[in-house]
PDB file of N, CA and C in Angstrom:
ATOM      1  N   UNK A   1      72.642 138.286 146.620  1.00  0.00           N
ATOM      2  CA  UNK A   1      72.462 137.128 145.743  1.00  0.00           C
ATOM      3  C   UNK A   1      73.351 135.984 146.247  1.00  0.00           C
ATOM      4  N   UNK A   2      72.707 134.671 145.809  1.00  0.00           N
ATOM      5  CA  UNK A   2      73.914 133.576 146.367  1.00  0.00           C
ATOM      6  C   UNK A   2      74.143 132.801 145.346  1.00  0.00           C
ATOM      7  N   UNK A   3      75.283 132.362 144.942  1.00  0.00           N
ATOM      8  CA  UNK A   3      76.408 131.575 144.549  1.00  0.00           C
ATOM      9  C   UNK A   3      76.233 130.345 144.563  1.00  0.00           C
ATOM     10  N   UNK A   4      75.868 129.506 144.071  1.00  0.00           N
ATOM     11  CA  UNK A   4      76.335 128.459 144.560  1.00  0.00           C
ATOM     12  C   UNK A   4      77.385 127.443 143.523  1.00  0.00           C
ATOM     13  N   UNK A   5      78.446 126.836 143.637  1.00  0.00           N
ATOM     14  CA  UNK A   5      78.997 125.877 142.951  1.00  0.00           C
ATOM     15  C   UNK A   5      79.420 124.648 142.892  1.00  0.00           C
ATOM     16  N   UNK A   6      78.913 123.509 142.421  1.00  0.00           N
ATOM     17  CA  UNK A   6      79.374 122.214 142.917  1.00  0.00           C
ATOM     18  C   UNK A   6      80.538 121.884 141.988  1.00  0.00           C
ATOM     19  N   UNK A   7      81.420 120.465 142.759  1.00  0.00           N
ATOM     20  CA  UNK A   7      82.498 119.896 142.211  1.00  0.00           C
ATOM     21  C   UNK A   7      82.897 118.508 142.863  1.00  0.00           C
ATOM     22  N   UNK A   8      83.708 118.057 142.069  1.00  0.00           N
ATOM     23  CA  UNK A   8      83.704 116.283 142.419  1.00  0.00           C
ATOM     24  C   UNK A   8      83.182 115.307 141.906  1.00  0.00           C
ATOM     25  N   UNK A   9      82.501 115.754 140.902  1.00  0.00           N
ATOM     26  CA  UNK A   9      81.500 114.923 139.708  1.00  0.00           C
ATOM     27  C   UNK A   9      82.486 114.241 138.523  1.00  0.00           C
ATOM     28  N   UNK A  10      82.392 113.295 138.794  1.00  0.00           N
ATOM     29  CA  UNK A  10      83.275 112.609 137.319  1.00  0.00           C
ATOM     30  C   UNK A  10      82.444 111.246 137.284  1.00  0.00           C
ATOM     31  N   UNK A  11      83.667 110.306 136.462  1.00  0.00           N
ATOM     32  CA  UNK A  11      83.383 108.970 135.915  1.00  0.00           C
ATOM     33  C   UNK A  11      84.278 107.974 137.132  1.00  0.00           C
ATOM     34  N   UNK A  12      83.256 106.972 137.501  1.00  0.00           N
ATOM     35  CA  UNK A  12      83.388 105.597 138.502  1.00  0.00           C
ATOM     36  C   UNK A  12      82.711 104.690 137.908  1.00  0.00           C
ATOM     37  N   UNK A  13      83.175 103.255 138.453  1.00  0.00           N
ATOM     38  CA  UNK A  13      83.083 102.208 137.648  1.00  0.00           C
ATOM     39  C   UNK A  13      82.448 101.741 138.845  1.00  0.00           C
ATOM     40  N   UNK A  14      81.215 101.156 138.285  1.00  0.00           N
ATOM     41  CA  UNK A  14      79.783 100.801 139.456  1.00  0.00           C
ATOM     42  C   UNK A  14      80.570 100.261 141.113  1.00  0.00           C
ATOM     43  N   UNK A  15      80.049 100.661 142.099  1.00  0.00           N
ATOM     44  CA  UNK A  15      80.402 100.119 143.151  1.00  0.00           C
ATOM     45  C   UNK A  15      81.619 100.954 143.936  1.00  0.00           C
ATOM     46  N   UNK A  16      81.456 101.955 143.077  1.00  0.00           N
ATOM     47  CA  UNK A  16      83.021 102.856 143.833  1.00  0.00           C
ATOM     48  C   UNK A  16      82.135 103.769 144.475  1.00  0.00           C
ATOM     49  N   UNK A  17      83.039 105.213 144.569  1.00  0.00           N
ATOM     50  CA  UNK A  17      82.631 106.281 145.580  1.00  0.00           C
ATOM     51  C   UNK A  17      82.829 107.408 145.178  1.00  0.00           C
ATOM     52  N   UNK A  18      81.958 108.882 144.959  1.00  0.00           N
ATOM     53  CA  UNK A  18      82.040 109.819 144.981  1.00  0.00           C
ATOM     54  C   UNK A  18      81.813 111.025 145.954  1.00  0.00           C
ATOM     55  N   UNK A  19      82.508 111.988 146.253  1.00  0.00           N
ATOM     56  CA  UNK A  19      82.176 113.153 146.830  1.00  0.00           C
ATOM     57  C   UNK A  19      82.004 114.175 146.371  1.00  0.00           C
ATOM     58  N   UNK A  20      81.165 114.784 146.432  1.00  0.00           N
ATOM     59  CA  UNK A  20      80.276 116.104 145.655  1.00  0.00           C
ATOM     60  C   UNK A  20      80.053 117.113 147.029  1.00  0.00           C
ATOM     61  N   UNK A  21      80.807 118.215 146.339  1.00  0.00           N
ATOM     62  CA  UNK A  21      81.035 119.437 147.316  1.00  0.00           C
ATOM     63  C   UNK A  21      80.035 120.467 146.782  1.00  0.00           C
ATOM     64  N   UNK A  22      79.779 121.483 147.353  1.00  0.00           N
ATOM     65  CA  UNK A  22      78.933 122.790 146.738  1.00  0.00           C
ATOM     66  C   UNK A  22      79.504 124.011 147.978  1.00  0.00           C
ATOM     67  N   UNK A  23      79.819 124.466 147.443  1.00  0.00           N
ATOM     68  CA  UNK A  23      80.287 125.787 147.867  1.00  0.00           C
ATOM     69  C   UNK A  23      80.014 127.066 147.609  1.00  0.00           C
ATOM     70  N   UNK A  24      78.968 127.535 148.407  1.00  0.00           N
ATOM     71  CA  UNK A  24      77.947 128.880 148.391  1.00  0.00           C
ATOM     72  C   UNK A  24      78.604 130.319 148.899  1.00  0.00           C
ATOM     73  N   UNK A  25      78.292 131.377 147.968  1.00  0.00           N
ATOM     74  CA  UNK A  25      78.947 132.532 148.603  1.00  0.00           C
ATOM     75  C   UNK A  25      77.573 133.391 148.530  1.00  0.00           C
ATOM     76  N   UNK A  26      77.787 134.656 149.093  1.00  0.00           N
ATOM     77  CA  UNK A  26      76.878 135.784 149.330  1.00  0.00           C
ATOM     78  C   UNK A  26      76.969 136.230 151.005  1.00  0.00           C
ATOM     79  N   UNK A  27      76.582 137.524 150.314  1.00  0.00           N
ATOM     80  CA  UNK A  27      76.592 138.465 151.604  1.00  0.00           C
ATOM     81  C   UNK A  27      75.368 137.615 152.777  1.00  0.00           C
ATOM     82  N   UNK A  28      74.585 137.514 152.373  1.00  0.00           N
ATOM     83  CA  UNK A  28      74.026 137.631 153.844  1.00  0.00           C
ATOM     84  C   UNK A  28      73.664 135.980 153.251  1.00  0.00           C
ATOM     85  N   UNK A  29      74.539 134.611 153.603  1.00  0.00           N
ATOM     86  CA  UNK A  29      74.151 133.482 152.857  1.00  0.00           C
ATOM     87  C   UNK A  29      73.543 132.787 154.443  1.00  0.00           C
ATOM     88  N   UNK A  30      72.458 132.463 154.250  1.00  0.00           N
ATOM     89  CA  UNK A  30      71.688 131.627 155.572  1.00  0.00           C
ATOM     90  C   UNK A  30      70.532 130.868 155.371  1.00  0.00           C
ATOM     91  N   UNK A  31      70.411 129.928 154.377  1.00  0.00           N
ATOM     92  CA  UNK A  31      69.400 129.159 154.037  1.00  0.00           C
ATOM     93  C   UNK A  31      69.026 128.374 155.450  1.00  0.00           C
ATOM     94  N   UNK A  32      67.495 128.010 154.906  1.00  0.00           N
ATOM     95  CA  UNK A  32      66.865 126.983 156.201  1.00  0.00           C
ATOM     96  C   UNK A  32      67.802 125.834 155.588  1.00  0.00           C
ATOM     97  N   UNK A  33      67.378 125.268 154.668  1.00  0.00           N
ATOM     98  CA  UNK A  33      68.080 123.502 154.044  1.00  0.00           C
ATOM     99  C   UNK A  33      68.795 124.364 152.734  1.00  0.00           C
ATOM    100  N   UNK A  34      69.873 123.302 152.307  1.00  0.00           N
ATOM    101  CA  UNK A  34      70.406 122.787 151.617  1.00  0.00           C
ATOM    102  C   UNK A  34      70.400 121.771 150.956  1.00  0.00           C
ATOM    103  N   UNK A  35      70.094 121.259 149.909  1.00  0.00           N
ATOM    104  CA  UNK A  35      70.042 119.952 149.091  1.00  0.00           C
ATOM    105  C   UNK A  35      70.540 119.496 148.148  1.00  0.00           C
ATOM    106  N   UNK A  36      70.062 118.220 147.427  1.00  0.00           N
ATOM    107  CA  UNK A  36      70.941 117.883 146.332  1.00  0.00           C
ATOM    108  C   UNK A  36      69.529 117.310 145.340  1.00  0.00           C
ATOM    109  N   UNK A  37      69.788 117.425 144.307  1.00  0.00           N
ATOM    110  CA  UNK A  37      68.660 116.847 143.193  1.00  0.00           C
ATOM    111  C   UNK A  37      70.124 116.367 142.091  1.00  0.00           C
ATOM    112  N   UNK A  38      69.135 115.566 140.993  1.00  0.00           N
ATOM    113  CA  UNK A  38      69.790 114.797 140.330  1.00  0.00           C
ATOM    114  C   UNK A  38      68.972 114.646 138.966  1.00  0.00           C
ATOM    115  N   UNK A  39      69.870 114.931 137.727  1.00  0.00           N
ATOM    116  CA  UNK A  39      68.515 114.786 136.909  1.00  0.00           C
ATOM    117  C   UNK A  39      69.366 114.082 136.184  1.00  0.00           C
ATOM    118  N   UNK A  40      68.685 112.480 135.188  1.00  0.00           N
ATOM    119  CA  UNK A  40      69.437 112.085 134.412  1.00  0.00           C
ATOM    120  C   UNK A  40      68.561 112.850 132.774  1.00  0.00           C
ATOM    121  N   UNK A  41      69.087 111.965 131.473  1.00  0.00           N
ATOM    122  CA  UNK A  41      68.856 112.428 130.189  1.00  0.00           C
ATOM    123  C   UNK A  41      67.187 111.858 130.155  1.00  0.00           C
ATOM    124  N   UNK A  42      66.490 113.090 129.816  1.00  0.00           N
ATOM    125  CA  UNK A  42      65.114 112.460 129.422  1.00  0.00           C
ATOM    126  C   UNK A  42      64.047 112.017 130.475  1.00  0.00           C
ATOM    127  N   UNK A  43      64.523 112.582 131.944  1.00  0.00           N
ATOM    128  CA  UNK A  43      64.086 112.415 132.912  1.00  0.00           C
ATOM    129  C   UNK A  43      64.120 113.530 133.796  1.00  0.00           C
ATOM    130  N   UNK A  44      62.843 113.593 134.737  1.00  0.00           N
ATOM    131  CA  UNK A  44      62.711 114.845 135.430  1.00  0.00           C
ATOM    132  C   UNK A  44      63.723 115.255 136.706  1.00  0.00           C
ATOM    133  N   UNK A  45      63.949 116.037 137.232  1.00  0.00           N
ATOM    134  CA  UNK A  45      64.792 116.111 138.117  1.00  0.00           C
ATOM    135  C   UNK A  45      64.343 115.606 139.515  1.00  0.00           C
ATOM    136  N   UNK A  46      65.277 115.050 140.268  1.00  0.00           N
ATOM    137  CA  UNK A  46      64.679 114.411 141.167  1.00  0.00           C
ATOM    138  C   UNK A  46      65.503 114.724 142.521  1.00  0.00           C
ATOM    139  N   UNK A  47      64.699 114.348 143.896  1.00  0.00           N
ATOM    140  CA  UNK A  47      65.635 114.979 145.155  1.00  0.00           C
ATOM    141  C   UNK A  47      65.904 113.554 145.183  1.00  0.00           C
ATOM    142  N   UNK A  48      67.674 114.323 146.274  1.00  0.00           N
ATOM    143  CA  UNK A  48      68.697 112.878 146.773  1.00  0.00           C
ATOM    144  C   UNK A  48      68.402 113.355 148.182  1.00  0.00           C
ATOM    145  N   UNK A  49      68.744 113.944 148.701  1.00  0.00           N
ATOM    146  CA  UNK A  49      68.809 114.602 149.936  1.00  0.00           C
ATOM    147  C   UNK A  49      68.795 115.907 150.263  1.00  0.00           C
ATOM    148  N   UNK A  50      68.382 116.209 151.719  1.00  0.00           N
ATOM    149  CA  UNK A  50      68.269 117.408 152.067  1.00  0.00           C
ATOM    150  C   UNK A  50      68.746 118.109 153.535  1.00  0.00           C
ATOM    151  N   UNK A  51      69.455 118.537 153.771  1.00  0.00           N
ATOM    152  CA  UNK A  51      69.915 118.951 155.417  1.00  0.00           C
ATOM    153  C   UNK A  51      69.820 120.526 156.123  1.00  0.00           C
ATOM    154  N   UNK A  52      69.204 120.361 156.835  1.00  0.00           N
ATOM    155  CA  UNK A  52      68.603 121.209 157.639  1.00  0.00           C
ATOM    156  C   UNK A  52      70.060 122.778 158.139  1.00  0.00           C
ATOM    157  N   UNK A  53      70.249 123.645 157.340  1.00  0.00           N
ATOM    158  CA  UNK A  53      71.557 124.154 157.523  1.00  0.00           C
ATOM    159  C   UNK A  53      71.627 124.627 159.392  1.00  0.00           C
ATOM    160  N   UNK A  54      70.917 124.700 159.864  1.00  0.00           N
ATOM    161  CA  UNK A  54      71.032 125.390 161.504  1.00  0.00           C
ATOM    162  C   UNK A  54      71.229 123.412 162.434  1.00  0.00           C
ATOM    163  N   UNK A  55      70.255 122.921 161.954  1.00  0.00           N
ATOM    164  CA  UNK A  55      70.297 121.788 163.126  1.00  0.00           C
ATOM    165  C   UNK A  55      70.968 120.639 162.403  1.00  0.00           C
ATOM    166  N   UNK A  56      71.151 120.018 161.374  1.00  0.00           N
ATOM    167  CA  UNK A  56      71.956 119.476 161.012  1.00  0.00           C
ATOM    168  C   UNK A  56      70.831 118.003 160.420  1.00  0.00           C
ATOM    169  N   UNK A  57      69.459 117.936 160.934  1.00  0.00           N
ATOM    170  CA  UNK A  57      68.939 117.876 160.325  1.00  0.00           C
ATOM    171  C   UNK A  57      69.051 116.819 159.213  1.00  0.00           C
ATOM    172  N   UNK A  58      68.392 115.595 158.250  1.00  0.00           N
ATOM    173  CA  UNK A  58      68.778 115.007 157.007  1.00  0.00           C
ATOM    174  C   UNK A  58      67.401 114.401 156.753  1.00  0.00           C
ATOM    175  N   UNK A  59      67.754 114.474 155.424  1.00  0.00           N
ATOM    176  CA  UNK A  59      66.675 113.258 155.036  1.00  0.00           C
ATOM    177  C   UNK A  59      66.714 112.920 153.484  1.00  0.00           C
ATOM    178  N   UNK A  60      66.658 111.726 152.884  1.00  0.00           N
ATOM    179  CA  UNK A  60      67.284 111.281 152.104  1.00  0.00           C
ATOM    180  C   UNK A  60      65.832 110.410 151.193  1.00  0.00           C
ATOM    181  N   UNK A  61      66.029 110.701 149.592  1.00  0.00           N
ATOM    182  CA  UNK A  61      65.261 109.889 148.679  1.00  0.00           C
ATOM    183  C   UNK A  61      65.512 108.643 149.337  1.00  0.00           C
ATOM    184  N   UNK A  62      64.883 107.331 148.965  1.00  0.00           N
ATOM    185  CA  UNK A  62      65.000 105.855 149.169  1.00  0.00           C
ATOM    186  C   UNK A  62      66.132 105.196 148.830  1.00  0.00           C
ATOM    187  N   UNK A  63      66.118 105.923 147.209  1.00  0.00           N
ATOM    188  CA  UNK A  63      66.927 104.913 146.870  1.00  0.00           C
ATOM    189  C   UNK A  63      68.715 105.899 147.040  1.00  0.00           C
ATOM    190  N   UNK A  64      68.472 106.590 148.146  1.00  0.00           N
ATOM    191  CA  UNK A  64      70.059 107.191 148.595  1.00  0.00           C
ATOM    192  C   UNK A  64      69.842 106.802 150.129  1.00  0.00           C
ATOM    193  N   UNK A  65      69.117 106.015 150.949  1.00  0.00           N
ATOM    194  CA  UNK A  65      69.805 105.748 152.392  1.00  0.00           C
ATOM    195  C   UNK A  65      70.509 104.223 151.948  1.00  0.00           C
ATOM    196  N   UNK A  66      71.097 104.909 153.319  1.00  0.00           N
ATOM    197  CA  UNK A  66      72.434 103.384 153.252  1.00  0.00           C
ATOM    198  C   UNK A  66      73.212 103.918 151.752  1.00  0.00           C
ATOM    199  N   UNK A  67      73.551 104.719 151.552  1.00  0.00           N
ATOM    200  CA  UNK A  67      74.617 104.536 150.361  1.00  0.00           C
ATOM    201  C   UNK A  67      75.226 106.129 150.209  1.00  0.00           C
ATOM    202  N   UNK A  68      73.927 107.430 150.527  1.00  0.00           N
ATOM    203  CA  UNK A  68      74.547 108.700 150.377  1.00  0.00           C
ATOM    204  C   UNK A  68      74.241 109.099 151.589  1.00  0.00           C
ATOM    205  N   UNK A  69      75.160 110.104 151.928  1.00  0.00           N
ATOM    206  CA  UNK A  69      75.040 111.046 153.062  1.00  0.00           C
ATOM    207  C   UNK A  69      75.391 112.643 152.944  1.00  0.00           C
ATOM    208  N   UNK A  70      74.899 113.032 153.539  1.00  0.00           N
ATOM    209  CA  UNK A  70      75.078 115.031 152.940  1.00  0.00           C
ATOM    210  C   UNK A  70      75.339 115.367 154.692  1.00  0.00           C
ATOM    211  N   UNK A  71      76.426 116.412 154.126  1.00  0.00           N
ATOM    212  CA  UNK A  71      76.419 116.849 155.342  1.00  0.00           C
ATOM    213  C   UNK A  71      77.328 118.412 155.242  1.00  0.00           C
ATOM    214  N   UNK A  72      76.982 119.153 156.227  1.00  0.00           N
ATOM    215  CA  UNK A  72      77.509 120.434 155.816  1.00  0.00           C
ATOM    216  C   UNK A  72      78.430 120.699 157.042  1.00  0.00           C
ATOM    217  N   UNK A  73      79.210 122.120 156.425  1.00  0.00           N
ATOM    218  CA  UNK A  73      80.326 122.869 157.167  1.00  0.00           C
ATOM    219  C   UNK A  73      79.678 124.348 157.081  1.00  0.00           C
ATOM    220  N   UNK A  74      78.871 124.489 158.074  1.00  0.00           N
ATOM    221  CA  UNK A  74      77.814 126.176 158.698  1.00  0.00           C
ATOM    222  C   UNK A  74      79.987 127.232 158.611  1.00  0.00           C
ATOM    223  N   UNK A  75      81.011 126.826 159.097  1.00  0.00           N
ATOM    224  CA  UNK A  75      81.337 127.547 159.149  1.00  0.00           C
ATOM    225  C   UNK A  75      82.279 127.996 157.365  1.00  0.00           C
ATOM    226  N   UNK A  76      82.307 127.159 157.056  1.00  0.00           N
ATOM    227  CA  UNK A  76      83.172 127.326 155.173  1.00  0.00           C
ATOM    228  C   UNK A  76      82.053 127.465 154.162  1.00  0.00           C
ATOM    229  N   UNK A  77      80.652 127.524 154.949  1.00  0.00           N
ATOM    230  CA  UNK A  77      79.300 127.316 153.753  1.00  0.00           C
ATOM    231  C   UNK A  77      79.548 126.269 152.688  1.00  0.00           C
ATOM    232  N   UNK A  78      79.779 125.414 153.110  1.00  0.00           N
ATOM    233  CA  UNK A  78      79.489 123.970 151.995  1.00  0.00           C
ATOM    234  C   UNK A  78      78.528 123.013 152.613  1.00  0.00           C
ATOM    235  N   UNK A  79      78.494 122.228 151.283  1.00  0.00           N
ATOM    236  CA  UNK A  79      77.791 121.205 151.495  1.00  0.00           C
ATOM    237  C   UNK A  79      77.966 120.100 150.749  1.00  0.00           C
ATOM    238  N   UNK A  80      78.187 118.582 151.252  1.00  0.00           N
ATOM    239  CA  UNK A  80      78.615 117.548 150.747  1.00  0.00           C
ATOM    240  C   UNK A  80      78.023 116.878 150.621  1.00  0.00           C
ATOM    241  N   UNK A  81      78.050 116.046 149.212  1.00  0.00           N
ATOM    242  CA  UNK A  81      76.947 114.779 149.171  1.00  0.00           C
ATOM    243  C   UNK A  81      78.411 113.554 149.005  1.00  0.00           C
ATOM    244  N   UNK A  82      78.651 112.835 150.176  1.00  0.00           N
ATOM    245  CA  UNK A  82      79.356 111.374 149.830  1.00  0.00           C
ATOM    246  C   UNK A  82      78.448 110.308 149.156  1.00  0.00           C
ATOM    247  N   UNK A  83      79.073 109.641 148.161  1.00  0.00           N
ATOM    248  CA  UNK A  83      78.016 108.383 147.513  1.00  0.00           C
ATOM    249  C   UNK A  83      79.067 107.787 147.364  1.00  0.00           C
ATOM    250  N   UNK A  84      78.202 106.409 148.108  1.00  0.00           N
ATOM    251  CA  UNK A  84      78.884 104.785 147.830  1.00  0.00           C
ATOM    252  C   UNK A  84      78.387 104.254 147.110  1.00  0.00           C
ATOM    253  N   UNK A  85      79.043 102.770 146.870  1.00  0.00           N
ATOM    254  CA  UNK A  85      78.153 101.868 146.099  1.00  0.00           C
ATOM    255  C   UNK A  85      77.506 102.229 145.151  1.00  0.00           C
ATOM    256  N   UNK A  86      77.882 103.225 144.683  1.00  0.00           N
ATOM    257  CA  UNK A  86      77.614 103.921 143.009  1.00  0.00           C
ATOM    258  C   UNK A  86      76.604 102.531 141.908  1.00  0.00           C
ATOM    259  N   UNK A  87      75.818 102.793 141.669  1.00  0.00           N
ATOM    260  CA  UNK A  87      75.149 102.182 140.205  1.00  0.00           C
ATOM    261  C   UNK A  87      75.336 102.800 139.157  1.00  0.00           C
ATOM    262  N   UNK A  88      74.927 102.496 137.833  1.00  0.00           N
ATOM    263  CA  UNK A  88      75.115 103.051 136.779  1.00  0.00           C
ATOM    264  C   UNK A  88      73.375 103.881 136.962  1.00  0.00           C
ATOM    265  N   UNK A  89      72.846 103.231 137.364  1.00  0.00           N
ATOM    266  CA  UNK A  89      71.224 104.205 137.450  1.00  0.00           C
ATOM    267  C   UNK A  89      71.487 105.702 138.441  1.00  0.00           C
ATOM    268  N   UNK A  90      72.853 105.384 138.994  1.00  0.00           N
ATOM    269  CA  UNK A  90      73.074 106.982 139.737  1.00  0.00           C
ATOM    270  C   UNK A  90      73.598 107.820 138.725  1.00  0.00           C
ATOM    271  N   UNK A  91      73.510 107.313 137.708  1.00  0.00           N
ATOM    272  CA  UNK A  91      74.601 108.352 136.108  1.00  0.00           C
ATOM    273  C   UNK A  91      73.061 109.837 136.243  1.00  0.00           C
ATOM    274  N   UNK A  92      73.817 110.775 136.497  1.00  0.00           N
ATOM    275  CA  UNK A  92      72.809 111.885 135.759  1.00  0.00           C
ATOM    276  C   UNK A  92      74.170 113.201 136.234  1.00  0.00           C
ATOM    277  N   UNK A  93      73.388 114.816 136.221  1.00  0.00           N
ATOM    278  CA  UNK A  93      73.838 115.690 136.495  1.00  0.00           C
ATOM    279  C   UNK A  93      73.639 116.005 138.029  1.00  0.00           C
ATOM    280  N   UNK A  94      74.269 116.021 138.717  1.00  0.00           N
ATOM    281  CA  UNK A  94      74.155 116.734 140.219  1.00  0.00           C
ATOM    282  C   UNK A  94      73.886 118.191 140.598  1.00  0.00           C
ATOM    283  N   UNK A  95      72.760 118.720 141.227  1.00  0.00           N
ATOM    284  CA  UNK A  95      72.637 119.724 141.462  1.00  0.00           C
ATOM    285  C   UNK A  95      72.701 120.347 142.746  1.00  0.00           C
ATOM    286  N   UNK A  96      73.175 121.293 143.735  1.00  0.00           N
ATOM    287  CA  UNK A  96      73.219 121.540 144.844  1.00  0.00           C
ATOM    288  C   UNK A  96      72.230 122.823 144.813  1.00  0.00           C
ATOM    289  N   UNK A  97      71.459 122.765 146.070  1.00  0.00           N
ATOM    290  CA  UNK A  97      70.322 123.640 146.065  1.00  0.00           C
ATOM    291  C   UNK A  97      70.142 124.305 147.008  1.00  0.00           C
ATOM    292  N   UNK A  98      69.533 125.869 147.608  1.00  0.00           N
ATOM    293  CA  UNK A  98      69.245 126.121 148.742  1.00  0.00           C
ATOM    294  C   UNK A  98      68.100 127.180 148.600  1.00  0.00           C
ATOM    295  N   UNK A  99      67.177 126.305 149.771  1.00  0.00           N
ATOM    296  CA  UNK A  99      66.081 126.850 149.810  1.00  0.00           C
ATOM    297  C   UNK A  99      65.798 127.760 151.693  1.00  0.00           C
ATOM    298  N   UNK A 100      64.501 128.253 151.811  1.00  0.00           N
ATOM    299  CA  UNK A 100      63.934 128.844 152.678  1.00  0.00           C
ATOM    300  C   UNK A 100      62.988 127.943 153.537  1.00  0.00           C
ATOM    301  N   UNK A 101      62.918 126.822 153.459  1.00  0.00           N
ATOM    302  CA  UNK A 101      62.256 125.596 153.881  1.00  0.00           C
ATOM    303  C   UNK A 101      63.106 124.128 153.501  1.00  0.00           C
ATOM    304  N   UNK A 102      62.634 123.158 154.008  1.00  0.00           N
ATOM    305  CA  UNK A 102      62.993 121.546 154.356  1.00  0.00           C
ATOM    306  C   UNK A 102      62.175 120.850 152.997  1.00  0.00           C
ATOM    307  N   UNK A 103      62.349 120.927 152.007  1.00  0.00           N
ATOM    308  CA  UNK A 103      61.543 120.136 150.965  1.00  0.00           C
ATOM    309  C   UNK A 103      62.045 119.417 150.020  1.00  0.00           C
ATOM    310  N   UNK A 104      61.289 118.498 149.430  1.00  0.00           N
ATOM    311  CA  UNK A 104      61.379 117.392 148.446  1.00  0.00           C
ATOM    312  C   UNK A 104      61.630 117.897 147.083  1.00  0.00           C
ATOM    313  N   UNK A 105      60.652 118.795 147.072  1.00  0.00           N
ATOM    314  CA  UNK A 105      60.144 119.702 145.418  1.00  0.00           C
ATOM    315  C   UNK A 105      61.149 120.596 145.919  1.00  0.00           C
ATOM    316  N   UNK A 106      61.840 120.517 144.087  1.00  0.00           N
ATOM    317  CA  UNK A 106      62.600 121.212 143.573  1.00  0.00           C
ATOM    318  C   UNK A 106      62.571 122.542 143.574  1.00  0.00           C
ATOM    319  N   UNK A 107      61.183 123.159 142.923  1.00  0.00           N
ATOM    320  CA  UNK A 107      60.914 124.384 142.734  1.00  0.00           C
ATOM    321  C   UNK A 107      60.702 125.170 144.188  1.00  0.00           C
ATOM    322  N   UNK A 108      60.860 124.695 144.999  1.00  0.00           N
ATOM    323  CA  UNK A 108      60.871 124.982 146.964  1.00  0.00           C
ATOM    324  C   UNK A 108      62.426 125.498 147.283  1.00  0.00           C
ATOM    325  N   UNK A 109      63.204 125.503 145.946  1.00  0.00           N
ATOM    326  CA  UNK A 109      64.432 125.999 146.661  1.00  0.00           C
ATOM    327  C   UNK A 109      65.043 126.704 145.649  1.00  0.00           C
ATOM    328  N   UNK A 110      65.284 128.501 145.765  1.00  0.00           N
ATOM    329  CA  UNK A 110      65.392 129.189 145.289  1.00  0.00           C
ATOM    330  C   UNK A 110      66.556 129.726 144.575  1.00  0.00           C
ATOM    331  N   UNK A 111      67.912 129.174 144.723  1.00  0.00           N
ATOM    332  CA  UNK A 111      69.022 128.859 144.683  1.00  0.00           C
ATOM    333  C   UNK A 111      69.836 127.659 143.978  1.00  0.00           C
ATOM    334  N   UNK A 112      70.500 127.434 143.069  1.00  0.00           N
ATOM    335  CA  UNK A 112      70.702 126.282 142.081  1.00  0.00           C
ATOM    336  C   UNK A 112      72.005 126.336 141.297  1.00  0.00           C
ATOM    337  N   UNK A 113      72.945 125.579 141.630  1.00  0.00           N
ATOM    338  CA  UNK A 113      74.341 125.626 140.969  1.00  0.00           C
ATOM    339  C   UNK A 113      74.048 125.201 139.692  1.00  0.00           C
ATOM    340  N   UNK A 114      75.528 124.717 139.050  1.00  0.00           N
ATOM    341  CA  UNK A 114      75.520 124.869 137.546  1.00  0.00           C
ATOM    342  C   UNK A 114      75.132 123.271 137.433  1.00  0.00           C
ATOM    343  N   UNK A 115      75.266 122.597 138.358  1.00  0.00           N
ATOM    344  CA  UNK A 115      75.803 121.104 138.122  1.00  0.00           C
ATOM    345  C   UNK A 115      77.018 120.520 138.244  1.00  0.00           C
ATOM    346  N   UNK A 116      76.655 119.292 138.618  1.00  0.00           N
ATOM    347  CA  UNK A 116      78.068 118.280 137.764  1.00  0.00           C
ATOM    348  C   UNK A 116      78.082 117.128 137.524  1.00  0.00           C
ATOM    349  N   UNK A 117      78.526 116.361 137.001  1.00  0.00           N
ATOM    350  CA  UNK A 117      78.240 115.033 135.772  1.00  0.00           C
ATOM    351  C   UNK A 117      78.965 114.090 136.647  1.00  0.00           C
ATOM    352  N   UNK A 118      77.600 113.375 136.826  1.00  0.00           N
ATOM    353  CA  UNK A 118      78.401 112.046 137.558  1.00  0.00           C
ATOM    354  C   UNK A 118      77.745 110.581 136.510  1.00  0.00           C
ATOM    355  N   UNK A 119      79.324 109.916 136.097  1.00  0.00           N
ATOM    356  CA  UNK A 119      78.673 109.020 135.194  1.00  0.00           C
ATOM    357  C   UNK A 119      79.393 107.927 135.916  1.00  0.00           C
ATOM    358  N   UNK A 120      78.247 106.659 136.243  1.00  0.00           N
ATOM    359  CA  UNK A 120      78.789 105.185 136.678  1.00  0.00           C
ATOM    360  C   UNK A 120      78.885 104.346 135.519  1.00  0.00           C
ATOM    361  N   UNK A 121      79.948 103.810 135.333  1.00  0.00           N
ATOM    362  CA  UNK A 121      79.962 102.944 134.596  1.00  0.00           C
ATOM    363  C   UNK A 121      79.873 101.484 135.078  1.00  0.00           C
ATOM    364  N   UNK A 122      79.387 100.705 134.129  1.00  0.00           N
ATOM    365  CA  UNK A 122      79.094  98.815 134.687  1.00  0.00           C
ATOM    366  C   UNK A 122      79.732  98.454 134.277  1.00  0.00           C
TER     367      UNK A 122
END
């Protein structure tokens, strides 16, 4: 079974910066991708990015290029989402994900931390 847990989620005041870690355990842990989704209140969950765990691999929703970047450590099993330039429309829960394929859709990745609360304030 795999583990996964994110952290680094708090409160920023629009235009600052967060880093969001996820840190996966299990015996035999070797996903194809790794990702991040985001769900705010009253809204469906949505992908930020996604990175390819062997080649390094990325690819990013719209409204996260130029501002987020994900990137992993194959040897500590994490995975990082940096965000700049924070909006208050980036306010939701953060989720770190790992799937058996490179995908957009959520339900494509079998693996799902608890969350963590990232709120921008204006």
């Amino acid at each position: 079974q795999v583990q996964l847990v994110e952290s680094g989620g708090g409160l920023v005041q629009a235009g600052g910066s967060l880093r969001l870690s996820c840190a996966a355990s299990g015996r035999t842990f070797s996903p194809y991708s790794m990702g991040w989704f985001r769900q705010a209140p009253g809204k469906e969950r949505e992908f930020v990015a996604t990175i390819r765990w062997s080649s390094g691999i990325t690819e990013y929703a719209d409204f996260a290029k130029g501002r987020f970047a994900i990137s992993r450590n194959n040897a500590k099993n994490t995975v990082s989402l940096q965000m700049n330039t924070l909006k208050p429309e980036d306010t939701a829960v953060y989720y770190c994900a790992a799937g058996s394929l490179t995908s957009r859709i959520a339900t494509n990745y079998a693996y799902w931390g608890q969350g963590t609360q990232v709120t921008v304030s204006s």
